[in-house]
C-alpha atoms as a PDB file:
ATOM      1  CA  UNK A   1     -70.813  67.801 -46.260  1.00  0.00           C
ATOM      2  CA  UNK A   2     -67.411  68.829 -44.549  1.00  0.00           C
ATOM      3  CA  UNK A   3     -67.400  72.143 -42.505  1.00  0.00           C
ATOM      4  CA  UNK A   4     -64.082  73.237 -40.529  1.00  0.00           C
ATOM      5  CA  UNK A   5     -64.722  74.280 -37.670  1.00  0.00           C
ATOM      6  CA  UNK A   6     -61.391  76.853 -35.636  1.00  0.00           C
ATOM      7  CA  UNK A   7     -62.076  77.198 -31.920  1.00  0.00           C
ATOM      8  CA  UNK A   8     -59.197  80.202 -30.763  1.00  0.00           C
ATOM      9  CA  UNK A   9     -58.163  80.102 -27.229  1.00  0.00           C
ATOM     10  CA  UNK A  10     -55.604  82.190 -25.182  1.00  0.00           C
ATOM     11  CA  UNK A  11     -54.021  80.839 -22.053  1.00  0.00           C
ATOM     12  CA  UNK A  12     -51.718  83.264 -20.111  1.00  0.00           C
ATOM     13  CA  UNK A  13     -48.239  81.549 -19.545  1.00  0.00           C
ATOM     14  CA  UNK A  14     -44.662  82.682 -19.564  1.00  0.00           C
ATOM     15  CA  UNK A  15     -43.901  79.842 -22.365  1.00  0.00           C
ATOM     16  CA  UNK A  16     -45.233  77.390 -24.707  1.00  0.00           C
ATOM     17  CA  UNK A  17     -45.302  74.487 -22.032  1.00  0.00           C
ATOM     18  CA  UNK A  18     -46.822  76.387 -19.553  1.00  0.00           C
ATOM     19  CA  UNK A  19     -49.396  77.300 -21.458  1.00  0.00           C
ATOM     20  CA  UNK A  20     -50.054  73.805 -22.701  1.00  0.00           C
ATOM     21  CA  UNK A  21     -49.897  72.218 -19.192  1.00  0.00           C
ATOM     22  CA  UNK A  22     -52.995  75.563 -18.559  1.00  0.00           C
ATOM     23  CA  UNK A  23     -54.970  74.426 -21.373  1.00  0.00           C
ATOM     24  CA  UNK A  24     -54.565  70.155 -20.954  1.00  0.00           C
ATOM     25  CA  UNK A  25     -55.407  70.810 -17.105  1.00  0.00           C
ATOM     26  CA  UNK A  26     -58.624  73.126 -18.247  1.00  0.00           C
ATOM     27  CA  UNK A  27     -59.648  70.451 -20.146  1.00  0.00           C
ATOM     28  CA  UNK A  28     -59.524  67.803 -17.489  1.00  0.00           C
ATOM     29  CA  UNK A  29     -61.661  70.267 -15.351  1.00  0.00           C
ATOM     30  CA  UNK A  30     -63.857  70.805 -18.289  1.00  0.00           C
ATOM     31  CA  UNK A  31     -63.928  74.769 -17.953  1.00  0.00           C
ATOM     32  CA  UNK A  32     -61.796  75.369 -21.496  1.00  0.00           C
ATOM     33  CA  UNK A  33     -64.408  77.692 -22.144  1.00  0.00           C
ATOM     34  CA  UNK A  34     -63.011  80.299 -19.768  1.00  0.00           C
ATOM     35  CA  UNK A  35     -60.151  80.616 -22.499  1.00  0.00           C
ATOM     36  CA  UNK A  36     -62.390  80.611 -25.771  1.00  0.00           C
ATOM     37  CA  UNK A  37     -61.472  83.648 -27.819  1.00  0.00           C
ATOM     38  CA  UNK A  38     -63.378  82.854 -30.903  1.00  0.00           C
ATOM     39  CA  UNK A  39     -64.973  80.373 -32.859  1.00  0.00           C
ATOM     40  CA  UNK A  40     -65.128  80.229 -36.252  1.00  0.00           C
ATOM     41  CA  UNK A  41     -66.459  77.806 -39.237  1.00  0.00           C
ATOM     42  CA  UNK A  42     -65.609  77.589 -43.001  1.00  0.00           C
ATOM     43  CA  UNK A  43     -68.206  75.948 -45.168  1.00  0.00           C
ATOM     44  CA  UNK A  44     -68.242  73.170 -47.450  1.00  0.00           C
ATOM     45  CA  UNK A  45     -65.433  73.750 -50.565  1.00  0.00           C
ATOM     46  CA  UNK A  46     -64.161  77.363 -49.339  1.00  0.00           C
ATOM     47  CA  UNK A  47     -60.884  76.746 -49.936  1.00  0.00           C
ATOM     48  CA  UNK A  48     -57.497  77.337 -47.274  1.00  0.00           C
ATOM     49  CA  UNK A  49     -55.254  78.090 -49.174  1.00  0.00           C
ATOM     50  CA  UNK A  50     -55.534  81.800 -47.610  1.00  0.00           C
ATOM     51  CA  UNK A  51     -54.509  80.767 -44.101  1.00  0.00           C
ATOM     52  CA  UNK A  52     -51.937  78.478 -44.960  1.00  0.00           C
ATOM     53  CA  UNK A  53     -48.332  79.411 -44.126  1.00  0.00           C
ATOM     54  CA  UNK A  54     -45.625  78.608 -46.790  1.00  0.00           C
ATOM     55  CA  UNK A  55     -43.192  76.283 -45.702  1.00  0.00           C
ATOM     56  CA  UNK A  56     -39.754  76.827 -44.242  1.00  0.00           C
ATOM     57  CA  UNK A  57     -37.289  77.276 -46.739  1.00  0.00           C
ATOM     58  CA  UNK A  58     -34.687  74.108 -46.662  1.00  0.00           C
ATOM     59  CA  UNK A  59     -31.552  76.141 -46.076  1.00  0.00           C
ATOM     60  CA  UNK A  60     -33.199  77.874 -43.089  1.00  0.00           C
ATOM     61  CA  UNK A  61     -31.046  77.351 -39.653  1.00  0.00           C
ATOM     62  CA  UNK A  62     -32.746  75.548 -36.709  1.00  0.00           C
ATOM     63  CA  UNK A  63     -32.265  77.869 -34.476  1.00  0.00           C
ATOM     64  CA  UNK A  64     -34.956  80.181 -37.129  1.00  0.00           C
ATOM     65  CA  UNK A  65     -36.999  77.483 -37.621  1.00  0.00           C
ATOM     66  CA  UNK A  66     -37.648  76.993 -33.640  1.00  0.00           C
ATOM     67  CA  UNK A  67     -38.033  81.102 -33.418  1.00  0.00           C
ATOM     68  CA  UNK A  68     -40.417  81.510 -36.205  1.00  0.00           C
ATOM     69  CA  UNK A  69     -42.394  78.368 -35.309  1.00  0.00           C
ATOM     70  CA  UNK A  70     -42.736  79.996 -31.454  1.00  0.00           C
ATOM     71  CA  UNK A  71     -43.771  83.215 -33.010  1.00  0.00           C
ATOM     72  CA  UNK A  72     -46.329  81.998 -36.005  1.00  0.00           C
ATOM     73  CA  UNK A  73     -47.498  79.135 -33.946  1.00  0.00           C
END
């Protein structure tokens, strides 16, 4: 059996790198834990399909592409 298993984090940062450069050095020093939000686990079968996003449309500009990918994650 499969389960998926979502770990949530939050790192304070004033942007996307930042936050990443946070969360790689946490796990270097092994204390990634200090950001863990929430865990959370989907058994066996349940399907996704939920908590997927739809795609971007085609004729979408970049420049709303990059915005909405910053804001949805």
């Amino acid at each position: 059996m499969l389960y998926k298993l979502i770990r949530i984090y939050e790192v304070p940062a004033d942007s996307l790198v930042e936050a990443t450069d946070h969360f790689r050095e946490a796990l270097e020093l092994h204390v990634e834990k200090d950001f863990l939000v929430h865990d959370r686990w989907k058994p066996p079968g349940q399907s996704s399909a939920s908590t997927k996003r739809p795609a971007p449309r085609a004729g979408m500009p970049w420049w709303l592409r990059v915005l909405r990918q910053q804001l949805l994650g």
